[in-house]
Protein backbone atom coordinates (compact mmCIF):
# COMPACT_ATOMS: atom_id res chain seq x y z
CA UNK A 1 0.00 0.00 0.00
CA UNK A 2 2.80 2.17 0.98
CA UNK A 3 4.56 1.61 -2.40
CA UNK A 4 1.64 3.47 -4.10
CA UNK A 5 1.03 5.91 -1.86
CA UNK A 6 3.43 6.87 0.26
CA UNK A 7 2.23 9.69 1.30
CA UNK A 8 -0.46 7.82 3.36
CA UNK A 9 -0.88 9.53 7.02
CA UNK A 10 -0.67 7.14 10.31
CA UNK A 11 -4.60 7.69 10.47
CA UNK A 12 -5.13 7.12 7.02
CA UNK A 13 -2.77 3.68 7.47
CA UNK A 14 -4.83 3.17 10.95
CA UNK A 15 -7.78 3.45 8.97
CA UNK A 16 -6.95 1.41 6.50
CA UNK A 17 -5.35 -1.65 8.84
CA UNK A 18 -8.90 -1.37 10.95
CA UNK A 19 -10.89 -1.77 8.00
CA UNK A 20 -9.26 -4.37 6.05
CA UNK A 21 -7.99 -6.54 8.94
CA UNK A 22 -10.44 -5.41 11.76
CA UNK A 23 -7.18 -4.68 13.84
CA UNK A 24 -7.26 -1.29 15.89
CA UNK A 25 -3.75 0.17 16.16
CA UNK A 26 -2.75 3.12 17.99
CA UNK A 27 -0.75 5.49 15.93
CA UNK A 28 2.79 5.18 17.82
CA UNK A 29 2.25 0.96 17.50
CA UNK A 30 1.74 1.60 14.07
CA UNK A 31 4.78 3.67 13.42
CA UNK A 32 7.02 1.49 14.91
CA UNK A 33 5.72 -1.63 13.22
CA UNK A 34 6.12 0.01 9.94
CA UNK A 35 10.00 1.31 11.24
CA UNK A 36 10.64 -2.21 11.99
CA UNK A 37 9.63 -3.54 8.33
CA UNK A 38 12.65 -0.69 7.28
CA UNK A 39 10.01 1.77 6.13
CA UNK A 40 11.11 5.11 7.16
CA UNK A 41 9.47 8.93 7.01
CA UNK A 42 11.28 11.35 4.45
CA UNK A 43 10.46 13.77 2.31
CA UNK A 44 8.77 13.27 -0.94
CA UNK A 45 10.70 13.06 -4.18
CA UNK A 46 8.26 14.17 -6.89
CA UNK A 47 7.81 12.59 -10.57
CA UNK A 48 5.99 13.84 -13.01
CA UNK A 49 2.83 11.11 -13.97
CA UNK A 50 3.00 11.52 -17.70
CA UNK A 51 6.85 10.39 -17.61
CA UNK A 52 7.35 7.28 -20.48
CA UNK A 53 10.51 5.17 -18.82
CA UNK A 54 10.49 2.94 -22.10
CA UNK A 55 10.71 6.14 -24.42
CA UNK A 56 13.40 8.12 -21.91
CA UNK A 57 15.89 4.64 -22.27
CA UNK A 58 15.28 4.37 -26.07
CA UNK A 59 16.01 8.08 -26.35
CA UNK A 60 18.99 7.25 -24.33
CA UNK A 61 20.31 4.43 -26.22
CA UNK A 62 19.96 6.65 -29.84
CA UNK A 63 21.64 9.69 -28.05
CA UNK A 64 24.96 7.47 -26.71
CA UNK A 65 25.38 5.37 -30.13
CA UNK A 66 25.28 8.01 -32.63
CA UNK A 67 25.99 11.53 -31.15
CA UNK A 68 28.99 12.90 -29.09
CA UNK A 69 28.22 15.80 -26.58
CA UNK A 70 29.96 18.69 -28.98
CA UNK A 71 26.63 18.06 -31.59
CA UNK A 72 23.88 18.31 -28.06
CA UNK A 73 22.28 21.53 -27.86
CA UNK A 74 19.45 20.96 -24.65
CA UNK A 75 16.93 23.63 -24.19
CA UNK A 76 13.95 23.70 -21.93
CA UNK A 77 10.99 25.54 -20.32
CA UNK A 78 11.16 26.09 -16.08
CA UNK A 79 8.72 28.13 -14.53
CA UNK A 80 7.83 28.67 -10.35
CA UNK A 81 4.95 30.01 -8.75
CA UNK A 82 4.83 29.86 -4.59
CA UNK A 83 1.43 28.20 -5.06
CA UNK A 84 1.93 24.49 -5.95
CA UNK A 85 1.07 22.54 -2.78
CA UNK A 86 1.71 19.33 -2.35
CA UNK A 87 2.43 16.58 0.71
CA UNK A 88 6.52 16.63 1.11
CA UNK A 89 6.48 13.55 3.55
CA UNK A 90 6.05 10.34 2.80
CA UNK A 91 7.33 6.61 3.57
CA UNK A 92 9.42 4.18 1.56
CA UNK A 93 11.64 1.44 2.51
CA UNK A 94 15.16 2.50 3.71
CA UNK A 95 17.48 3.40 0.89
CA UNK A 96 14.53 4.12 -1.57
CA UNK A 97 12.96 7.33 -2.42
CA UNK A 98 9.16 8.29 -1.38
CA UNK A 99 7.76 9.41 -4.85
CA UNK A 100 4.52 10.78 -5.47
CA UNK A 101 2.93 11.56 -8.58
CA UNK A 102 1.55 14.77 -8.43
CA UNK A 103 -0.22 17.92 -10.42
CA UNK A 104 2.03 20.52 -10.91
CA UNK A 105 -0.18 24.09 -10.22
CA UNK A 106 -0.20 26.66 -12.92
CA UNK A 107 -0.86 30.06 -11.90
CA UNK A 108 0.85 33.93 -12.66
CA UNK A 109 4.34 33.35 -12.67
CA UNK A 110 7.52 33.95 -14.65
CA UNK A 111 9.11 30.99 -17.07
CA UNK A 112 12.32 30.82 -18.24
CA UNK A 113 13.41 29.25 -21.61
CA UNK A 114 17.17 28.36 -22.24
CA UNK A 115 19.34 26.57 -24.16
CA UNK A 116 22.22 24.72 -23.29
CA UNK A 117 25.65 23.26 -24.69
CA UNK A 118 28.48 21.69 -23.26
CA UNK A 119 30.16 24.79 -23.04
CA UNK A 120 27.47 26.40 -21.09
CA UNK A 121 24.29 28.19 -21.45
CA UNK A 122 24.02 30.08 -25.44
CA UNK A 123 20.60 31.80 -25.06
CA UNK A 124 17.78 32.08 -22.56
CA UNK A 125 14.28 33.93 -22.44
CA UNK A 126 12.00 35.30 -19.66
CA UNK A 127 8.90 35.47 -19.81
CA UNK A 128 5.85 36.34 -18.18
CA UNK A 129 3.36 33.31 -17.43
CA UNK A 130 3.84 30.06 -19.14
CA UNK A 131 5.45 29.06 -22.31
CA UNK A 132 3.40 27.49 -24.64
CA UNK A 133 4.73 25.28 -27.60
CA UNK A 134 4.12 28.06 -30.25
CA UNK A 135 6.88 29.99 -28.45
CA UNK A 136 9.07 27.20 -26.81
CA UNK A 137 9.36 26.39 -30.85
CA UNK A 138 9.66 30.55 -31.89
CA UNK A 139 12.38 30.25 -29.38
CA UNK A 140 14.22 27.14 -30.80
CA UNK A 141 14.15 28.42 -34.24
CA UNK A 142 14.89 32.04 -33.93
CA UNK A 143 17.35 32.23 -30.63
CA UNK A 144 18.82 28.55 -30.61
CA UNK A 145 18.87 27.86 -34.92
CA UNK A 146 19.19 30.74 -36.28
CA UNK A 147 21.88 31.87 -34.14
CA UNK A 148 23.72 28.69 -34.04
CA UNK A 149 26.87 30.02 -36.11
CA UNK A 150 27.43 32.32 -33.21
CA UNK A 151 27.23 29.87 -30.04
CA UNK A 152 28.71 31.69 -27.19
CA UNK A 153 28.39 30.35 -23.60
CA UNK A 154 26.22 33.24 -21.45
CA UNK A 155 28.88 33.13 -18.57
């Protein structure tokens, strides 16, 4: 249960154990029962849910048998507002990461665009709000492209 939601609460575990095993545990009982199975508290390492692990290792694969990093320009889209909420705790078993898949919250914010080389970053945009594709694709082809004769790192 904990692997697919480890961000579970004791009550909501409580809950759960009373209902499906018709066991009352106090909360402390239940926290060191799930210690002593090497499940700890930490915080929660987010993933994004629409993540393709197949496509990422065949991307992977194609990247490290025919290029070499001098021909990989990377560019991407960040943005950060202060009002994506999520739970930060969760449990896992020792050594592992507690992941949760969660929504990111769009809302007024800046973004930042940039693209990046081996030699550093060449060319970056800010803007207000969110990036759609239409410009994330302007951006490629007018900043990244068409300026690609005169690749300077930004230092």
């Amino acid at each position: 249960m904990l692997d697919e939601s480890p961000e579970l609460f004791l009550d909501e575990i409580q809950d759960w154990v009373a209902l499906s095993h018709d066991i009352q545990l106090s909360k402390s009982a239940l926290h060191y029962l799930i210690h002593d199975v090497g499940i700890t508290y930490k915080l929660l390492h987010k993933a994004a849910s629409e993540q393709d692990e197949e496509a990422q290792e065949a991307f992977r694969t194609f990247m490290r048998d025919h290029l070499v990093a001098d021909q990989v320009v990377t560019a991407d889209e960040t943005s950060k507002d202060n009002r994506t909420i999520f739970q930060q705790w969760g449990r896992s078993p020792s050594g592992n990461q507690a992941t949760i898949d969660a929504n990111f919250v769009h809302g007024e914010h800046y973004s930042i665009v940039a693209a990046i080389t081996v030699d550093g970053c060449i060319r970056t945009q800010i803007v207000s709000g969110s990036v759609d594709g239409d410009e994330f694709f302007d951006f490629v082809v007018e900043d990244v492209v068409r300026c690609g004769s005169t690749f300077q790192a930004v230092t």
